[in-house]
Each structure stands twice: as structure tokens, then as C-alpha cells.
PDB file of N, CA and C in Angstrom:
ATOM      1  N   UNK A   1      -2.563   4.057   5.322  1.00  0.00           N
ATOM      2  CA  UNK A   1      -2.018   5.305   4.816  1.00  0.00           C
ATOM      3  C   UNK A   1      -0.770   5.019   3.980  1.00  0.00           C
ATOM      4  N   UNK A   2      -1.000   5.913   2.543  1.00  0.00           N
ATOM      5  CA  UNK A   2       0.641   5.499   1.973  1.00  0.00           C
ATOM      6  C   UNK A   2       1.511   5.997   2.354  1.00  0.00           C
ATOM      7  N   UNK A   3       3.085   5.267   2.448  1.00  0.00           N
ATOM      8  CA  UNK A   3       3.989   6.086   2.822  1.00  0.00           C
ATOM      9  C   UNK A   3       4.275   7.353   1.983  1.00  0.00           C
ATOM     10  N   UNK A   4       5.075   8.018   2.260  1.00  0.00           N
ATOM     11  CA  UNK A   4       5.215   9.337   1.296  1.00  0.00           C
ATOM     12  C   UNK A   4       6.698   9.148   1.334  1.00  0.00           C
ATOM     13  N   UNK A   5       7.643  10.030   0.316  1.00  0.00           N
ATOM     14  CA  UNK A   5       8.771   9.569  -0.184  1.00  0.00           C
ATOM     15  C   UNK A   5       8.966  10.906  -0.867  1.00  0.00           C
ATOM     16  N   UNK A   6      10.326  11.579  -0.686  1.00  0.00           N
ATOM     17  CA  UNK A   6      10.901  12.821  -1.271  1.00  0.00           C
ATOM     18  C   UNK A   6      11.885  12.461  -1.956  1.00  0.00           C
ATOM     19  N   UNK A   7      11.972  13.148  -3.063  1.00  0.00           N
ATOM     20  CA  UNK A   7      12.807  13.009  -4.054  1.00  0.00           C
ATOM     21  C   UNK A   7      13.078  14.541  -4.758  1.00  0.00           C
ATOM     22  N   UNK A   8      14.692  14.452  -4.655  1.00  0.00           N
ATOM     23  CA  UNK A   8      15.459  15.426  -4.661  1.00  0.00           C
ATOM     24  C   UNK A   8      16.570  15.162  -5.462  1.00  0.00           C
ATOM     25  N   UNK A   9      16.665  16.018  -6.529  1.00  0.00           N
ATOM     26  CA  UNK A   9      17.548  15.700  -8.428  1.00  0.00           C
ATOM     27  C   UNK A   9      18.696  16.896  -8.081  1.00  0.00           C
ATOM     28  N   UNK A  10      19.719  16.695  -8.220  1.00  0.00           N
ATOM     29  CA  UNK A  10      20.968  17.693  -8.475  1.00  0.00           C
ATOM     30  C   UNK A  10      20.691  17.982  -9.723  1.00  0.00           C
ATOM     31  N   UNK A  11      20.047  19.292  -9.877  1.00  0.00           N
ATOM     32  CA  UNK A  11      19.875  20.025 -11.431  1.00  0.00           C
ATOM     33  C   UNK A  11      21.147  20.026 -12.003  1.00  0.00           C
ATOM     34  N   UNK A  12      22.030  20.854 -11.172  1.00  0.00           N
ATOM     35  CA  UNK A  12      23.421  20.893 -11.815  1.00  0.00           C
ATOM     36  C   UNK A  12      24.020  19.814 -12.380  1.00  0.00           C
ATOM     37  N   UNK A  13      24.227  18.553 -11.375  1.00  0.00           N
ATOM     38  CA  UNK A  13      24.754  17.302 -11.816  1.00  0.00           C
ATOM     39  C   UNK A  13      24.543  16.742 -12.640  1.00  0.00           C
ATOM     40  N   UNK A  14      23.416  17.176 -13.445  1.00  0.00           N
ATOM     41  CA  UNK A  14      22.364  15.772 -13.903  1.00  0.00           C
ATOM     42  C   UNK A  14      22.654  16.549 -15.720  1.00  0.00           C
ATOM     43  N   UNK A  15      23.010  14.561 -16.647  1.00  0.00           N
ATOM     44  CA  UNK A  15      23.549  15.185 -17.934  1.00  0.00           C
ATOM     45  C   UNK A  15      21.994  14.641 -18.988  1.00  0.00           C
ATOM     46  N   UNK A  16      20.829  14.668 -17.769  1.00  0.00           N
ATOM     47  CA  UNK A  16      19.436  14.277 -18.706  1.00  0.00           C
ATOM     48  C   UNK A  16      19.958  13.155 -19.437  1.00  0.00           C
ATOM     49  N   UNK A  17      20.431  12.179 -18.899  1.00  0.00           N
ATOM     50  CA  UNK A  17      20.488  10.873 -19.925  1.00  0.00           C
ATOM     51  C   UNK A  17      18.813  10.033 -19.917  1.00  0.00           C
ATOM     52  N   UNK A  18      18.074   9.915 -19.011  1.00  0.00           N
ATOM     53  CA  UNK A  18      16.982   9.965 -19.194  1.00  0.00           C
ATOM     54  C   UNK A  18      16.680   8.307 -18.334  1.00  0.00           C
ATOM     55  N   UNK A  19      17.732   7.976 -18.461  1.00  0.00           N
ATOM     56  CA  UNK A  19      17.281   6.792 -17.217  1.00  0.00           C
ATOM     57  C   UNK A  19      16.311   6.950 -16.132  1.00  0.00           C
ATOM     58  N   UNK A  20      16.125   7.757 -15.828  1.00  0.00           N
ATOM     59  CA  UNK A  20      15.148   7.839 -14.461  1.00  0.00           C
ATOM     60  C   UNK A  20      14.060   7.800 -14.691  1.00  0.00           C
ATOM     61  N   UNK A  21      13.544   8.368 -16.174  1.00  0.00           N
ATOM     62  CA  UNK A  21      12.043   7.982 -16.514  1.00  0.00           C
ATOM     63  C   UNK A  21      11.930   6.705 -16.854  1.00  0.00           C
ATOM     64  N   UNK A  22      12.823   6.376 -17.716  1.00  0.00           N
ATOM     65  CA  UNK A  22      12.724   4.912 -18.030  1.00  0.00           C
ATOM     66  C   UNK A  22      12.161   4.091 -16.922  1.00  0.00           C
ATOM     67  N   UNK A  23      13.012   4.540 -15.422  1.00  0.00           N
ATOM     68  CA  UNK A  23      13.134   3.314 -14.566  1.00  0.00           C
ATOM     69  C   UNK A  23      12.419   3.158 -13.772  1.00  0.00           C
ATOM     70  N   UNK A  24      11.346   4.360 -13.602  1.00  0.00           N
ATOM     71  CA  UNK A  24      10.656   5.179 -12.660  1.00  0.00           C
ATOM     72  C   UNK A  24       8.781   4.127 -13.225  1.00  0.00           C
ATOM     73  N   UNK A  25       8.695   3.274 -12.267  1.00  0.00           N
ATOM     74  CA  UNK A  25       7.117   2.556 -12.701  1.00  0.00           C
ATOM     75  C   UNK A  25       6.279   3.121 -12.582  1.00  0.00           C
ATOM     76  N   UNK A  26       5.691   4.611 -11.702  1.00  0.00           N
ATOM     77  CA  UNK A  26       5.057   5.387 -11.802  1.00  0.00           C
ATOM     78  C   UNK A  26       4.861   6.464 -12.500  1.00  0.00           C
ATOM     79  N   UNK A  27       6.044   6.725 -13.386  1.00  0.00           N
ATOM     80  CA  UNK A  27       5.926   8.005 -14.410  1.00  0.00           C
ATOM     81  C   UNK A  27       6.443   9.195 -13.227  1.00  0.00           C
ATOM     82  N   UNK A  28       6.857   9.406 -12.585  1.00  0.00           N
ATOM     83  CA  UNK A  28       7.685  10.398 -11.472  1.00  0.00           C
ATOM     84  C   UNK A  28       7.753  11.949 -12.182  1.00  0.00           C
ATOM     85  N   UNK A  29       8.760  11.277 -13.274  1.00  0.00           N
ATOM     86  CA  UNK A  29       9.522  12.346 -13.764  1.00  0.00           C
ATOM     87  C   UNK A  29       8.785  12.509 -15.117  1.00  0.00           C
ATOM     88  N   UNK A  30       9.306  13.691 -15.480  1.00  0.00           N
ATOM     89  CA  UNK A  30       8.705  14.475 -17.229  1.00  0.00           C
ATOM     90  C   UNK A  30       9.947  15.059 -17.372  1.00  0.00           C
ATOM     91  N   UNK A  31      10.042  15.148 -19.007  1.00  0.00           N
ATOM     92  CA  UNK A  31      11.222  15.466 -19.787  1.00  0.00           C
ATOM     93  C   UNK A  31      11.410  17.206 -18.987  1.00  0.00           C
ATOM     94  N   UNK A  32      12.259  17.763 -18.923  1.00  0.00           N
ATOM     95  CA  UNK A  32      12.916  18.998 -18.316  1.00  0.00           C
ATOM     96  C   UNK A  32      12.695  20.062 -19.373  1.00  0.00           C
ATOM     97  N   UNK A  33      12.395  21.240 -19.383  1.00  0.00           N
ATOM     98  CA  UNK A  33      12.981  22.249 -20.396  1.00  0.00           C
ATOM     99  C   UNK A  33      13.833  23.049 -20.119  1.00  0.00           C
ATOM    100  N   UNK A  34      14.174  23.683 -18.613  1.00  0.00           N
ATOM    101  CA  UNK A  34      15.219  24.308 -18.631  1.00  0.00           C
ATOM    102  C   UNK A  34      16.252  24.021 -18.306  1.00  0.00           C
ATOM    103  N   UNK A  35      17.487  24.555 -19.068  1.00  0.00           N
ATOM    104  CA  UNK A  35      18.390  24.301 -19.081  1.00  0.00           C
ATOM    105  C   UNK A  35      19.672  24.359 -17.527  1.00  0.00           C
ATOM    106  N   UNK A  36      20.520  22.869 -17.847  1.00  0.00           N
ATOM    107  CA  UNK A  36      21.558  23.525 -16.229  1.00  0.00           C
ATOM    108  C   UNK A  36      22.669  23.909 -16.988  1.00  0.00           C
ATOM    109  N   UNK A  37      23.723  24.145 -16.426  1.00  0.00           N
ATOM    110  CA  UNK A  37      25.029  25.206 -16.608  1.00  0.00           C
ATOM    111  C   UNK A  37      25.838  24.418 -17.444  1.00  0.00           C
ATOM    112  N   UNK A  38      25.466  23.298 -17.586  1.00  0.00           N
ATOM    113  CA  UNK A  38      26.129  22.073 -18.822  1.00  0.00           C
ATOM    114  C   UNK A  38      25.413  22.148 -20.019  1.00  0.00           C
ATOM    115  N   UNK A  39      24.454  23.161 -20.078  1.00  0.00           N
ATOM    116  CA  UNK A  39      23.580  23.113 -21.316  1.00  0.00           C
ATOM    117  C   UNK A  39      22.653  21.469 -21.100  1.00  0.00           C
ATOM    118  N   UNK A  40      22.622  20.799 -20.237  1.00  0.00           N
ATOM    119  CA  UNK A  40      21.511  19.679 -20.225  1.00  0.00           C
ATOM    120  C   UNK A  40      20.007  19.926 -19.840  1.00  0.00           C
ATOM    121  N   UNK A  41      19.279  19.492 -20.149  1.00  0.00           N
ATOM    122  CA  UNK A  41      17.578  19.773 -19.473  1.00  0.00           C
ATOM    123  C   UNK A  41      17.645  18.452 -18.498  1.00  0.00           C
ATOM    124  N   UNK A  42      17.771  18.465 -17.308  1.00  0.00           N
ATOM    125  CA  UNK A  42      17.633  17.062 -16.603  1.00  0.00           C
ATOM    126  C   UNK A  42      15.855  17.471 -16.176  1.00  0.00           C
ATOM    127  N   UNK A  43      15.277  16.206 -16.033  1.00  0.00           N
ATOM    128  CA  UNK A  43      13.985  15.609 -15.995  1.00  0.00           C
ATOM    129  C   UNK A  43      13.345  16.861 -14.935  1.00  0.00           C
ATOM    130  N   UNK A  44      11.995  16.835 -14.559  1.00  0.00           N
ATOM    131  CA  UNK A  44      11.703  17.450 -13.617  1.00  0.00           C
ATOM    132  C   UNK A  44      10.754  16.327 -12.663  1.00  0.00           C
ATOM    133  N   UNK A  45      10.952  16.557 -11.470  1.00  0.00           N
ATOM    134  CA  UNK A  45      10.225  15.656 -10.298  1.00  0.00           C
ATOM    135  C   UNK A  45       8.595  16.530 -10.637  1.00  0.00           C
ATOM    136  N   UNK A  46       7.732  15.833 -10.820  1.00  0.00           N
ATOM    137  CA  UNK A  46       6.475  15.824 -11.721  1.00  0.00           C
ATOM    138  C   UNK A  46       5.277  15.686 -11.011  1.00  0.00           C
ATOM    139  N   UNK A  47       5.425  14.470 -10.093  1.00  0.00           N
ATOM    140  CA  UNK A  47       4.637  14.043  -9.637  1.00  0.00           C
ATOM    141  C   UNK A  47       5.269  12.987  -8.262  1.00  0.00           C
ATOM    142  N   UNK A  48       5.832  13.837  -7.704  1.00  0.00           N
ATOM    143  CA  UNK A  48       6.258  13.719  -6.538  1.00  0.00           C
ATOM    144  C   UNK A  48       5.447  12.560  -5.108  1.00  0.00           C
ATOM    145  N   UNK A  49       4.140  12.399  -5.686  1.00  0.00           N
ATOM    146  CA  UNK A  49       3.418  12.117  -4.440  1.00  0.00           C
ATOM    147  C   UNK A  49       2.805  10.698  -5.089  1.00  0.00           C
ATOM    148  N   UNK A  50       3.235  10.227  -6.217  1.00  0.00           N
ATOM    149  CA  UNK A  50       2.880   9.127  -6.865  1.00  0.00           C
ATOM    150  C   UNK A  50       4.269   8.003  -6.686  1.00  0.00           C
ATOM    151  N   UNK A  51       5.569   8.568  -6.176  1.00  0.00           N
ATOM    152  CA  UNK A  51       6.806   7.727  -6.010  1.00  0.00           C
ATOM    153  C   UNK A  51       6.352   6.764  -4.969  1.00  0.00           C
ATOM    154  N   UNK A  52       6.749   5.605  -5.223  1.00  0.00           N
ATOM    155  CA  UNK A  52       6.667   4.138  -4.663  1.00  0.00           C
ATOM    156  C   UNK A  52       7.576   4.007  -3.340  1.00  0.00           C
ATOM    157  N   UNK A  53       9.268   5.027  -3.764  1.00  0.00           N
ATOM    158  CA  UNK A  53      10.399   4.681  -2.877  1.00  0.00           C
ATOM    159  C   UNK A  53      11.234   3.427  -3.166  1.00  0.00           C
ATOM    160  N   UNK A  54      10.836   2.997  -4.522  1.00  0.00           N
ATOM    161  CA  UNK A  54      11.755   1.461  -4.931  1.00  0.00           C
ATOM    162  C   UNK A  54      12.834   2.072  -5.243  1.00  0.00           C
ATOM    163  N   UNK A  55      13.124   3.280  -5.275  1.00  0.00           N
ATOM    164  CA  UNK A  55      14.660   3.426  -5.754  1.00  0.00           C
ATOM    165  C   UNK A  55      15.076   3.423  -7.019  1.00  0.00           C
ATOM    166  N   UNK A  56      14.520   2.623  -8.315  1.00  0.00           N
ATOM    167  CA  UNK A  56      14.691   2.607  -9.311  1.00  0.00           C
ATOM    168  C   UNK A  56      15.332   3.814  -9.990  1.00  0.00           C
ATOM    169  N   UNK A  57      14.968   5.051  -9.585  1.00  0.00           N
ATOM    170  CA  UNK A  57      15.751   5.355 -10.240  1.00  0.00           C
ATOM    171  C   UNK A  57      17.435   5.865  -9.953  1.00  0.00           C
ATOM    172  N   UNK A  58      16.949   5.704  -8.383  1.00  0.00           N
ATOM    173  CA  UNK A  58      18.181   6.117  -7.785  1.00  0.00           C
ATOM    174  C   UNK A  58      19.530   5.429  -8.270  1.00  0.00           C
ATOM    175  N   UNK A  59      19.144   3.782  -8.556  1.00  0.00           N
ATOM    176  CA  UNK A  59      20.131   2.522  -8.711  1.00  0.00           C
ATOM    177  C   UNK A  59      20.604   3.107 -10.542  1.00  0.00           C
ATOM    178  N   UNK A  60      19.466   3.573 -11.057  1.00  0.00           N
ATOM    179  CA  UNK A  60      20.081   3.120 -12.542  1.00  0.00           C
ATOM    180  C   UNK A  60      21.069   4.813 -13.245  1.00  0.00           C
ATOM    181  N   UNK A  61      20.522   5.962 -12.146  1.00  0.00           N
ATOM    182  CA  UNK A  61      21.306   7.351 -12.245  1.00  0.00           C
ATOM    183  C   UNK A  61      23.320   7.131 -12.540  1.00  0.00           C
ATOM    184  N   UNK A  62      23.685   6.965 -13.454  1.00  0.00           N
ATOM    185  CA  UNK A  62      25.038   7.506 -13.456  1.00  0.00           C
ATOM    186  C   UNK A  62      25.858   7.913 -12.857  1.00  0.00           C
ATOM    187  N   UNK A  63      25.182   9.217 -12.227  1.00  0.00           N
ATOM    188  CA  UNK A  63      26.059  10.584 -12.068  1.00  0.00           C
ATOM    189  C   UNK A  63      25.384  10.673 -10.767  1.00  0.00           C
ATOM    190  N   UNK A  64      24.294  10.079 -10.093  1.00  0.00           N
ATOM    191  CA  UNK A  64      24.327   9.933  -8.533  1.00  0.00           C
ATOM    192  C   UNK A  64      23.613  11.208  -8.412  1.00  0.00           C
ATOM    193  N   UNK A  65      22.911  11.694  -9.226  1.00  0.00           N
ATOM    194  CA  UNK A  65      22.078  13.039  -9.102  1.00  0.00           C
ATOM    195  C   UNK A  65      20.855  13.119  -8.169  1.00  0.00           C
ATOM    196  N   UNK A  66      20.235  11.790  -7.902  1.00  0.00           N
ATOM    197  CA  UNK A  66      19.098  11.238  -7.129  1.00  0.00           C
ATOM    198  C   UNK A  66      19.788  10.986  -5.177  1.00  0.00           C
ATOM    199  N   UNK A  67      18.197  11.659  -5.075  1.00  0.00           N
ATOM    200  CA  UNK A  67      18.313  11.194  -3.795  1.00  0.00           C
ATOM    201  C   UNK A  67      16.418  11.111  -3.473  1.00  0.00           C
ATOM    202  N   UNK A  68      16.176   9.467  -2.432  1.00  0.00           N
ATOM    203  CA  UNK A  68      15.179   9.364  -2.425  1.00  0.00           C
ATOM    204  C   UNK A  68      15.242   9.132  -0.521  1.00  0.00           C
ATOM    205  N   UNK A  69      14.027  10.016   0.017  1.00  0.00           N
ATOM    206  CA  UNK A  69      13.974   9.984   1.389  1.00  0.00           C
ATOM    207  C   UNK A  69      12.833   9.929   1.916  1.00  0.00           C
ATOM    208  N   UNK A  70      12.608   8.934   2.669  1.00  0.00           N
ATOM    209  CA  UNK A  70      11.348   8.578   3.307  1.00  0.00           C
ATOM    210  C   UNK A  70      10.844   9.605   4.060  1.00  0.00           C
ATOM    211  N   UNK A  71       9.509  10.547   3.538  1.00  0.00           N
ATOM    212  CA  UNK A  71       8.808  11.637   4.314  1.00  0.00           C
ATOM    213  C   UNK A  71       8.521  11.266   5.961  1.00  0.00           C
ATOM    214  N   UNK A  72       8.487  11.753   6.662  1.00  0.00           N
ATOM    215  CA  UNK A  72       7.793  11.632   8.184  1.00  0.00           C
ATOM    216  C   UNK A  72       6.472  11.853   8.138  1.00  0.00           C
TER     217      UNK A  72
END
């Protein structure tokens, strides 16, 4: 059975620099359209049930907007 893995983005925090798709080997995330209170589109969690849990993108986030947690 695969593990499962939650992943949870601070909309607010996040200035869409776009690292997380980059870093993300499964394709996770897709570009964002709506806007947060900074005027940024940060990414949207996409495909939630395809994350690995390597963290990648957690390590390469800036602004610490990521959080990745091992499902039960």
C-alpha cells in the first residue's frame, strides 16, 4: 500500500515564485489563478494523492509556505 502524504500551502504567505513546481518530481502542483491579498497567484495542490513526501518542495520554498504530513 502507498503511503499517503498531505500537503498544506499558506495561500496568504506564498509570493508564487514557483519553486515548488519546479521541485515537485511528480507534477503536485499547477500554476494558481486566484489571487492572495499580496496580489500573488501561489500554485494550487493539484494532485494531492500523487506526492512522494520527499519534501522537495518543502526544502526549496523561501517563505516556508509548505507543509508536508504523513496521512494515517
Amino acid at each position: 500500500m502507498k503511503e499517503a502524504f498531505s500537503i498544506e500551502l499558506d495561500f496568504d504567505a506564498c509570493k508564487a515564485c514557483g519553486y515548488c513546481l519546479e521541485a515537485c518530481p511528480k507534477d503536485v502542483f499547477d500554476p494558481g489563478a486566484a489571487h492572495n491579498a499580496k496580489g500573488y497567484r501561489p500554485p494550487v495542490v493539484a494532485r494531492p494523492d500523487d506526492c512522494l513526501g520527499c519534501r522537495g518542495c518543502y526544502m526549496v520554498c523561501p517563505d516556508f509556505c509548505l507543509e508536508i504530513t504523513r496521512s494515517v
